[in-house]
Structures are given as C-alpha cells and as structure tokens.
PDB file of N, CA and C in Angstrom:
ATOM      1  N   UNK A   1       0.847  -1.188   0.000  1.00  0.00           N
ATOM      2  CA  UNK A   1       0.000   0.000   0.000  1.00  0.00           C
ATOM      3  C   UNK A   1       0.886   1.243   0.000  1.00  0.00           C
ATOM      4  N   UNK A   2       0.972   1.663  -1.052  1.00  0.00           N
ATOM      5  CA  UNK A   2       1.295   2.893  -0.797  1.00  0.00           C
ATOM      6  C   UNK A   2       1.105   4.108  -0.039  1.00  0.00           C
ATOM      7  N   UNK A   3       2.018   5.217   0.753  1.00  0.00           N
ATOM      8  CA  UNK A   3       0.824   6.080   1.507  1.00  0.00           C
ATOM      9  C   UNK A   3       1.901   7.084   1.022  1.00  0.00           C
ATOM     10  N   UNK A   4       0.629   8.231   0.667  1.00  0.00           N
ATOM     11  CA  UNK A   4       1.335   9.530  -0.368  1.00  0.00           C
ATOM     12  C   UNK A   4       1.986  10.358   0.954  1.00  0.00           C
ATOM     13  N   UNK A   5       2.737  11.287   0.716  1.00  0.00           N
ATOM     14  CA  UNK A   5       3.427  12.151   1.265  1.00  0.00           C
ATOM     15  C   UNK A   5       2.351  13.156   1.310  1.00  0.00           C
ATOM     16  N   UNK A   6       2.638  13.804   2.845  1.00  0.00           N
ATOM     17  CA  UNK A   6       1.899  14.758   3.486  1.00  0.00           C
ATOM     18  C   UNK A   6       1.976  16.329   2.919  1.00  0.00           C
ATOM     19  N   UNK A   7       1.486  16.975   3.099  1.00  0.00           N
ATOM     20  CA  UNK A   7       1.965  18.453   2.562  1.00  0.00           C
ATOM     21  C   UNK A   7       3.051  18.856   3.615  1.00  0.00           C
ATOM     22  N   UNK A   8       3.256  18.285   4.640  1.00  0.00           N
ATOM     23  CA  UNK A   8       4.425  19.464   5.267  1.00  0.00           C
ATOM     24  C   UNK A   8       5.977  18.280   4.677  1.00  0.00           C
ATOM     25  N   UNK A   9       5.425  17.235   4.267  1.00  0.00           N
ATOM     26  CA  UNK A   9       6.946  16.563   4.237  1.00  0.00           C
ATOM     27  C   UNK A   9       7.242  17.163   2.635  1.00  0.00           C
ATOM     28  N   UNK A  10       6.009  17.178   1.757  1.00  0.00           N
ATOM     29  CA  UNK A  10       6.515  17.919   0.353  1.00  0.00           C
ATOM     30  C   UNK A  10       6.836  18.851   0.481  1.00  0.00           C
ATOM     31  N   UNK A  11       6.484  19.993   1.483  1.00  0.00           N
ATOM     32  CA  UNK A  11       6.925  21.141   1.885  1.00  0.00           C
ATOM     33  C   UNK A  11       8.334  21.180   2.239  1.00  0.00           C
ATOM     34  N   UNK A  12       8.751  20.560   3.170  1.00  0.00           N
ATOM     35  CA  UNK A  12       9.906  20.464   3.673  1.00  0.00           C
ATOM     36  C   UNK A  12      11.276  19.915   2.849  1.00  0.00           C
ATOM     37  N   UNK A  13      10.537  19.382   2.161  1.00  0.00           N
ATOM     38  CA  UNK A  13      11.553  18.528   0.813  1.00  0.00           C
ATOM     39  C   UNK A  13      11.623  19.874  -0.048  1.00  0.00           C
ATOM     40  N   UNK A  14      10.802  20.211  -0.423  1.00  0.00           N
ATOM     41  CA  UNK A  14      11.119  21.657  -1.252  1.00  0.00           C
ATOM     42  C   UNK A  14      11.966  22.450  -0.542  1.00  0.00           C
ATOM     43  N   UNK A  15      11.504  22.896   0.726  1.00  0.00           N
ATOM     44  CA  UNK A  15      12.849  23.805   1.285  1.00  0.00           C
ATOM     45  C   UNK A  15      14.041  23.104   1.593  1.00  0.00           C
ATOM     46  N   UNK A  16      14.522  21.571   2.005  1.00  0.00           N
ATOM     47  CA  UNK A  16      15.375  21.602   1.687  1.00  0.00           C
ATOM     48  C   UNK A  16      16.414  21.575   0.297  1.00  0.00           C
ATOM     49  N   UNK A  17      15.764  21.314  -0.734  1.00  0.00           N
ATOM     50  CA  UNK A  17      16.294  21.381  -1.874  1.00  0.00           C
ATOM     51  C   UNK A  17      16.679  22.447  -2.849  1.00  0.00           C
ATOM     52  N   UNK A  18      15.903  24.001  -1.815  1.00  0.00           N
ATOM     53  CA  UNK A  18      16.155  25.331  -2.220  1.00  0.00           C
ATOM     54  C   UNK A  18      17.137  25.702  -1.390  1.00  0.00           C
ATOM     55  N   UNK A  19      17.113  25.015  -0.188  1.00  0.00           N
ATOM     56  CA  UNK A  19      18.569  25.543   0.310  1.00  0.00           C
ATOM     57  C   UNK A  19      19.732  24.450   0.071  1.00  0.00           C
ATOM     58  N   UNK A  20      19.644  23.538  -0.486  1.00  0.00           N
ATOM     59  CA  UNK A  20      20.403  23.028  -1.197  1.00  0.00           C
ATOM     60  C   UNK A  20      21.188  23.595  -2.577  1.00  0.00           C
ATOM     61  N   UNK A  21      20.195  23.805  -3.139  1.00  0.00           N
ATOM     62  CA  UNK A  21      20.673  24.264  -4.526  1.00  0.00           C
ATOM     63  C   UNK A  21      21.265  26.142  -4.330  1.00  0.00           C
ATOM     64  N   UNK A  22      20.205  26.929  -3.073  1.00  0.00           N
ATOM     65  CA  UNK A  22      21.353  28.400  -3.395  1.00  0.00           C
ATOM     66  C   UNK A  22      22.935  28.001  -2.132  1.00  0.00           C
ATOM     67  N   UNK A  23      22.980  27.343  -2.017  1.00  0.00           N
ATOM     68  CA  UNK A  23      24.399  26.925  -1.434  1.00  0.00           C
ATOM     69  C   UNK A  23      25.252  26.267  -2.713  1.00  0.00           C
ATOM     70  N   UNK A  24      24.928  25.810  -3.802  1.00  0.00           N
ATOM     71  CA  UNK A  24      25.046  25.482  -4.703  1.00  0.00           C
ATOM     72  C   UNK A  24      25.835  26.735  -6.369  1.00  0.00           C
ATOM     73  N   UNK A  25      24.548  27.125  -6.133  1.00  0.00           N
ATOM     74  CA  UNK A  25      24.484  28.318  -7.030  1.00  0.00           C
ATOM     75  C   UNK A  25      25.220  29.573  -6.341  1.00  0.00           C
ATOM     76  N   UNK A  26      25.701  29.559  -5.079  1.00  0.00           N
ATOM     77  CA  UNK A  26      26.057  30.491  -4.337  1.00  0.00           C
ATOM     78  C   UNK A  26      28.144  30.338  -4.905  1.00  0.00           C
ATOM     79  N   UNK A  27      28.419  29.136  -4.499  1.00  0.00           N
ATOM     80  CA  UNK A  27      29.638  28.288  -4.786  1.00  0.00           C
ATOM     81  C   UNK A  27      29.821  28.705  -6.323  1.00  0.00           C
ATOM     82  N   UNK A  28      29.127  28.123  -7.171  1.00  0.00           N
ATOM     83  CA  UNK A  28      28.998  28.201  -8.840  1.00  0.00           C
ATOM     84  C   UNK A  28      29.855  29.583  -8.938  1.00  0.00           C
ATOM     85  N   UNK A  29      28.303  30.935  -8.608  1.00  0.00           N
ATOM     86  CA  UNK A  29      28.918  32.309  -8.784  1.00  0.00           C
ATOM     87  C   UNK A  29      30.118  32.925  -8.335  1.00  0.00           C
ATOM     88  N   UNK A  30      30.648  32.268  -6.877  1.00  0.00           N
ATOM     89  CA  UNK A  30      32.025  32.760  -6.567  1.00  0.00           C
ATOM     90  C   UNK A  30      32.996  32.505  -7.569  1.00  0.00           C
ATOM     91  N   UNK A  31      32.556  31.216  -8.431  1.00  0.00           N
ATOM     92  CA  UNK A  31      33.892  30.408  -9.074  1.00  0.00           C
ATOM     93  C   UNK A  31      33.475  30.817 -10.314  1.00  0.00           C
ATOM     94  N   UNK A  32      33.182  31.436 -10.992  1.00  0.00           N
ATOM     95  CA  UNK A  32      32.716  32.105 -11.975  1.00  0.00           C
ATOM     96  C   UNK A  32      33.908  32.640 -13.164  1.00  0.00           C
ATOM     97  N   UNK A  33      34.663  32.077 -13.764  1.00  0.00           N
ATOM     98  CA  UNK A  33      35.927  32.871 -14.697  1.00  0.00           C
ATOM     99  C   UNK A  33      35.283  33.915 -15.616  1.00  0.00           C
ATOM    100  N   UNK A  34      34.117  34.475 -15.930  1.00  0.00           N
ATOM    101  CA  UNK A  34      33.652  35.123 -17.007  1.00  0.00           C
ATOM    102  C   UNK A  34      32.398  35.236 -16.515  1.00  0.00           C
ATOM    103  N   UNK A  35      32.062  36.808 -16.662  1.00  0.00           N
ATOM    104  CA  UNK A  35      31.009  37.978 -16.252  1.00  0.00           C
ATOM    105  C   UNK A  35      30.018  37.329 -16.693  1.00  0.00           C
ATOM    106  N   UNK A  36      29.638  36.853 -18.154  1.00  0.00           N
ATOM    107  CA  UNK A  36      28.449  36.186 -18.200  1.00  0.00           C
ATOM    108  C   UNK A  36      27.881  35.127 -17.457  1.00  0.00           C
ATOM    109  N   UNK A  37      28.565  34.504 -17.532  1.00  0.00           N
ATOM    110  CA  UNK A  37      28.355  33.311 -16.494  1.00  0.00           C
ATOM    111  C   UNK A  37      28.375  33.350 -15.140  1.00  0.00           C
ATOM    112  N   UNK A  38      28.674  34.329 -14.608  1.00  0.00           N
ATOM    113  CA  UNK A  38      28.958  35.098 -13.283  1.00  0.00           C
ATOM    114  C   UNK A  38      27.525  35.760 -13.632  1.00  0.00           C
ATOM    115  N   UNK A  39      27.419  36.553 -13.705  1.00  0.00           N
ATOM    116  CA  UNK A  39      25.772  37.446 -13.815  1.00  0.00           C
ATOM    117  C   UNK A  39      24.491  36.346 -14.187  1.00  0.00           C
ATOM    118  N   UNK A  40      24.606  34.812 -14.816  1.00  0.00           N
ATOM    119  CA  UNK A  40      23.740  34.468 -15.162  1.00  0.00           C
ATOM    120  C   UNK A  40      23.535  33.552 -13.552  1.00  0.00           C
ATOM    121  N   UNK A  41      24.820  33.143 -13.440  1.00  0.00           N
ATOM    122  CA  UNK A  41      24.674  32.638 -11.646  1.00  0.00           C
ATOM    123  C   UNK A  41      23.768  33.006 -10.569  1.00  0.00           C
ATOM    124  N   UNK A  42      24.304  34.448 -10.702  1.00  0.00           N
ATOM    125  CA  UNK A  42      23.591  35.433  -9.675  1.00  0.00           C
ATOM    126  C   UNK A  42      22.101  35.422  -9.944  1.00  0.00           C
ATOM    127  N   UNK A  43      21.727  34.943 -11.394  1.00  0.00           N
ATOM    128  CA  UNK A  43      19.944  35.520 -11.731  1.00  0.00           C
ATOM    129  C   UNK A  43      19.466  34.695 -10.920  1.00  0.00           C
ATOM    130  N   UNK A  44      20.350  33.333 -11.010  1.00  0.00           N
ATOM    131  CA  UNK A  44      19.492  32.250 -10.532  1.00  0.00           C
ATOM    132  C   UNK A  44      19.518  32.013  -9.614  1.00  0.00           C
ATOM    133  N   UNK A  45      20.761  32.322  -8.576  1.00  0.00           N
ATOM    134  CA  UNK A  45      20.620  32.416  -7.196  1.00  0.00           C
ATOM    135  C   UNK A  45      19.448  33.044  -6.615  1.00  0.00           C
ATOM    136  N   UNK A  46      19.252  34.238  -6.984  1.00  0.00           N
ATOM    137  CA  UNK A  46      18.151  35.135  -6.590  1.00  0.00           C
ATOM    138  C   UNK A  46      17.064  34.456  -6.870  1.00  0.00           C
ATOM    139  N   UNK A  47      16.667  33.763  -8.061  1.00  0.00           N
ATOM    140  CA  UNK A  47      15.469  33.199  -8.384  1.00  0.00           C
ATOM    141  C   UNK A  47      15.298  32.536  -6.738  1.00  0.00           C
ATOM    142  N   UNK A  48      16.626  31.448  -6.752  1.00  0.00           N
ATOM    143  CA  UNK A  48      16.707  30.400  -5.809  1.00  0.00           C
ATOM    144  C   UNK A  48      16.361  30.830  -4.505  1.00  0.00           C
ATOM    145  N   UNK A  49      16.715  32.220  -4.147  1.00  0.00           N
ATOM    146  CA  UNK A  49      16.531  32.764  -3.112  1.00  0.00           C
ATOM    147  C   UNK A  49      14.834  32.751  -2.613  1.00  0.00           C
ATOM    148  N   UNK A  50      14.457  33.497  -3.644  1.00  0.00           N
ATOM    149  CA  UNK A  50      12.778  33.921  -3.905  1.00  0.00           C
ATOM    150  C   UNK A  50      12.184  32.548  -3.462  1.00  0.00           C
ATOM    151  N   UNK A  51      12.233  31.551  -4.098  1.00  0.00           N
ATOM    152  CA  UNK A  51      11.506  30.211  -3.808  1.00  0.00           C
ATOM    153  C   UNK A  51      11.434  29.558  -2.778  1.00  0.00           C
ATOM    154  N   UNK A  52      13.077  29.821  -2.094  1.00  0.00           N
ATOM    155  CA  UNK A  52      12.930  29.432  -0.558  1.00  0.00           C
ATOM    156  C   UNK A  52      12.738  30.282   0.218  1.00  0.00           C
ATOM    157  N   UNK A  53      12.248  31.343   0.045  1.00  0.00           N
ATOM    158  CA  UNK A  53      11.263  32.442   0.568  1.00  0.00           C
ATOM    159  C   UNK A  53      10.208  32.082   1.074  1.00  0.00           C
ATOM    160  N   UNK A  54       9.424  31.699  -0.141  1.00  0.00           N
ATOM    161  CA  UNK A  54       7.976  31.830  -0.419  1.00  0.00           C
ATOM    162  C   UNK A  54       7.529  30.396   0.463  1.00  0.00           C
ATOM    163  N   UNK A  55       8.890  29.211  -0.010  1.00  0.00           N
ATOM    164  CA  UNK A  55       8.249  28.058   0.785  1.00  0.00           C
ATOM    165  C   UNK A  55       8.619  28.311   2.360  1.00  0.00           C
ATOM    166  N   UNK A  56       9.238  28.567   2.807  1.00  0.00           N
ATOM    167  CA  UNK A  56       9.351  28.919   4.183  1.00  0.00           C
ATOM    168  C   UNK A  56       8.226  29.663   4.550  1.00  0.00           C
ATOM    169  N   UNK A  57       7.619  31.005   4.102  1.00  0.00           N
ATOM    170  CA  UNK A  57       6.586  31.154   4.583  1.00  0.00           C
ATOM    171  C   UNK A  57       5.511  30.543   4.162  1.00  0.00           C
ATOM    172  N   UNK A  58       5.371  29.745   3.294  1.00  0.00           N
ATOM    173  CA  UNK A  58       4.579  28.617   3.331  1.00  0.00           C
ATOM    174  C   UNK A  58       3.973  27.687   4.388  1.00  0.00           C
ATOM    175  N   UNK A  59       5.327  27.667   4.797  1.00  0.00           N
ATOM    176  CA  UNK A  59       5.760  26.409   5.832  1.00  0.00           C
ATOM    177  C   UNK A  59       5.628  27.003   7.209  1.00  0.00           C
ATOM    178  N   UNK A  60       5.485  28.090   7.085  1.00  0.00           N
ATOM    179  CA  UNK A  60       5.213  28.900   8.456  1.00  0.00           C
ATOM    180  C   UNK A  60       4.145  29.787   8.660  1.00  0.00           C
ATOM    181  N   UNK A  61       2.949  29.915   7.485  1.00  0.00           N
ATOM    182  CA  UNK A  61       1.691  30.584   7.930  1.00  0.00           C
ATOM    183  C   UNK A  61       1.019  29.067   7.726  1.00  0.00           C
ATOM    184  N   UNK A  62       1.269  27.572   7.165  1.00  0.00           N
ATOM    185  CA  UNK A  62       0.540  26.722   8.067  1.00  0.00           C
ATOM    186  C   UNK A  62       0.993  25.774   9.197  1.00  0.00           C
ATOM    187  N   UNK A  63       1.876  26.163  10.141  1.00  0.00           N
ATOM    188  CA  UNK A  63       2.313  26.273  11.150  1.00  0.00           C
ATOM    189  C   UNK A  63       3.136  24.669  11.189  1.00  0.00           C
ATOM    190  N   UNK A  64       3.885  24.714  10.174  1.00  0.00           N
ATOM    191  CA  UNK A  64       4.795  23.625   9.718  1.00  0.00           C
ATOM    192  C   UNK A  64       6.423  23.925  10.128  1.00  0.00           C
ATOM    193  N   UNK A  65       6.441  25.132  10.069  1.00  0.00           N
ATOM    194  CA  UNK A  65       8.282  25.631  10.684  1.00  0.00           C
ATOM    195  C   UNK A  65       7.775  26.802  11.684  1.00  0.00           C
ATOM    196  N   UNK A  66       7.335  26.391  12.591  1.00  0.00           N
ATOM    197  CA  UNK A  66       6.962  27.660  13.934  1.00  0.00           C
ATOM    198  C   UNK A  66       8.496  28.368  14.257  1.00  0.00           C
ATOM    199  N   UNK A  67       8.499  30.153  13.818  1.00  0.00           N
ATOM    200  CA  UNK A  67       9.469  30.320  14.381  1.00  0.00           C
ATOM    201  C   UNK A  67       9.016  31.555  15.524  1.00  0.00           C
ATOM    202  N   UNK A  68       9.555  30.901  16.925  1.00  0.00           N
ATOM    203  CA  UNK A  68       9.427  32.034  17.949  1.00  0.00           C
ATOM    204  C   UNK A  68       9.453  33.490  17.750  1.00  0.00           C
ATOM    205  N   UNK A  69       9.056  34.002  18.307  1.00  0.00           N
ATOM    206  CA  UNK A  69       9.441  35.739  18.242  1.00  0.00           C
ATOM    207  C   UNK A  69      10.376  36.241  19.149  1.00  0.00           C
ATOM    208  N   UNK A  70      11.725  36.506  18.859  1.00  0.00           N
ATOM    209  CA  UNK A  70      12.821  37.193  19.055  1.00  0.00           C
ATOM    210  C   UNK A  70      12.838  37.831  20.247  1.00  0.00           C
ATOM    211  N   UNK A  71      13.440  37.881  21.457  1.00  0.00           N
ATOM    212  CA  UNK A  71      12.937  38.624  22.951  1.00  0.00           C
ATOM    213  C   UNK A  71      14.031  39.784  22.466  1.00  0.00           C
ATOM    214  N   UNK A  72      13.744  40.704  22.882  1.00  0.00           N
ATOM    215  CA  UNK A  72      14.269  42.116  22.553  1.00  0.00           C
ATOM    216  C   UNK A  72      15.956  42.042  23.163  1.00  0.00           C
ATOM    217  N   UNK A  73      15.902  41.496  24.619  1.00  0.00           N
ATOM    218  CA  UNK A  73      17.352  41.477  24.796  1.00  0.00           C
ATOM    219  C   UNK A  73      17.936  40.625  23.600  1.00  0.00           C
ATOM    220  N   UNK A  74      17.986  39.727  23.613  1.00  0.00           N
ATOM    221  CA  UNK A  74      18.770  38.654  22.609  1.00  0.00           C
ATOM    222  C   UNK A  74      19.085  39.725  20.717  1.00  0.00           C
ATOM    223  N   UNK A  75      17.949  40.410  20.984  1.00  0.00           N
ATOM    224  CA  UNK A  75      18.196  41.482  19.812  1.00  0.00           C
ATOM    225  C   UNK A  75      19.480  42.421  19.675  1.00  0.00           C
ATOM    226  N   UNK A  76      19.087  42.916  20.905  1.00  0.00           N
ATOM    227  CA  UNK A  76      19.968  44.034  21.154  1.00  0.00           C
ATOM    228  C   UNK A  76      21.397  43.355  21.166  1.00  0.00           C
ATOM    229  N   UNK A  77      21.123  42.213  22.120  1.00  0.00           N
ATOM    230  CA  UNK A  77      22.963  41.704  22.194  1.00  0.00           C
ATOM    231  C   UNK A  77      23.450  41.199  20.998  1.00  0.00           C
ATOM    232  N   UNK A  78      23.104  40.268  19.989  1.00  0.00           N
ATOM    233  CA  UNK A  78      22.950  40.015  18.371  1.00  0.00           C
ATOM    234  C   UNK A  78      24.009  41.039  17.531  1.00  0.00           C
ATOM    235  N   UNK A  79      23.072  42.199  17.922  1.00  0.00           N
ATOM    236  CA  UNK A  79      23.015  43.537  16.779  1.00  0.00           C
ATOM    237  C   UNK A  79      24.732  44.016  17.572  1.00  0.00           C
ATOM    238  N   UNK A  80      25.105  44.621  18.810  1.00  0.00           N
ATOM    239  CA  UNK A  80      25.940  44.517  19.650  1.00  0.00           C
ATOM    240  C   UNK A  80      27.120  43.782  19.388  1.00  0.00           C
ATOM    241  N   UNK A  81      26.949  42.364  19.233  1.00  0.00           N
ATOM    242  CA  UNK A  81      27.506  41.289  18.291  1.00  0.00           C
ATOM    243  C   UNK A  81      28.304  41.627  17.381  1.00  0.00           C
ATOM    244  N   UNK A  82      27.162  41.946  16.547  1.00  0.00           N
ATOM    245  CA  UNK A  82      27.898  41.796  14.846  1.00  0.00           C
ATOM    246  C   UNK A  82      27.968  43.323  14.498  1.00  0.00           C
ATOM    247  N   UNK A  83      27.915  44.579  14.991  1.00  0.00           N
ATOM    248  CA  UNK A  83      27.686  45.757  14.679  1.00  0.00           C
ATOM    249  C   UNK A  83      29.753  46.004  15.020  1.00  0.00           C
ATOM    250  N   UNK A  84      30.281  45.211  15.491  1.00  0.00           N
ATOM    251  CA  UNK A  84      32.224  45.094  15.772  1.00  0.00           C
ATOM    252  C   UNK A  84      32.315  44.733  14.639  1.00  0.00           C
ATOM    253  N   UNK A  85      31.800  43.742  14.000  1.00  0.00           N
ATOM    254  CA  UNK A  85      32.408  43.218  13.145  1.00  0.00           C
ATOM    255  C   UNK A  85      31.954  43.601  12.090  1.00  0.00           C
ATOM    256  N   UNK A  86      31.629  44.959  11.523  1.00  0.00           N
ATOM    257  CA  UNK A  86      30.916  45.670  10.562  1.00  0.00           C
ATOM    258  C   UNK A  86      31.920  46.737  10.113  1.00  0.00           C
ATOM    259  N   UNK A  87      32.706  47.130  11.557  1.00  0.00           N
ATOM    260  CA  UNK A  87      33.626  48.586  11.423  1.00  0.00           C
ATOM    261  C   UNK A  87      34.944  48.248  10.933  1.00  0.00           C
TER     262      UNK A  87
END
C-alpha cells in the first residue's frame, strides 16, 4: 500500500532542496571565470533565493516551521555582536 506524502513533508523537501541548490548556485557564482556566467549565476541564485522564501513562509503561515518571536534582549545583544564586526 502505498501512503502519499503529506503536505508538510513535500513542503519540507522543497525547502530543503532550495537551500540546497542556493548553497550550490552560491559556490557556482564565486567560481565564476567570465562575467556572463557570473551574472547568469547570480539571476538564478536570486530566483533560488525567492523560492525558498515563499516556501518557508509557506511552511510557516501553516504552522509547519513555527518560528518564535525574538525577545528584545537577545536582539539588542545580536546587533551589539555583529555591529564590531561591521567597522
């Protein structure tokens, strides 16, 4: 008997395979010898970007990747963080 795949596991298979592939396409564009191929990288990264966008919030307005809401200290210290390593 077969038993079909759920929407959050097709879900989840999609996002991992978008963050598969712009880790992918990310690598490609660094290694790039020639602008065209370098700029056509980048289109598709971005595409790649967009898609694992859309499925993440997918995956999170039907409450498939719950992500907490951020407590303000942990913000501040974060930003604190990485705001050294900016200058």
């Amino acid at each position: 008997m077969n038993t079909p795949y759920t929407e959050k596991e097709i879900l989840g298979d999609a996002l991992a395979t978008a963050k598969f592939s712009t880790d992918n396409y990310n690598t490609f564009s660094n290694e790039c010898a020639h602008e065209n191929v370098r700029s056509t990288m980048m289109r598709i990264l971005n595409d790649e970007h967009e898609i694992q966008n859309e499925v993440f919030h997918m995956m999170s307005s039907k409450g498939f990747y719950p992500t907490p809401s951020a407590e303000e200290k942990k913000i501040t210290e974060a930003r604190q963080k990485y705001q050294s390593c900016v200058k």
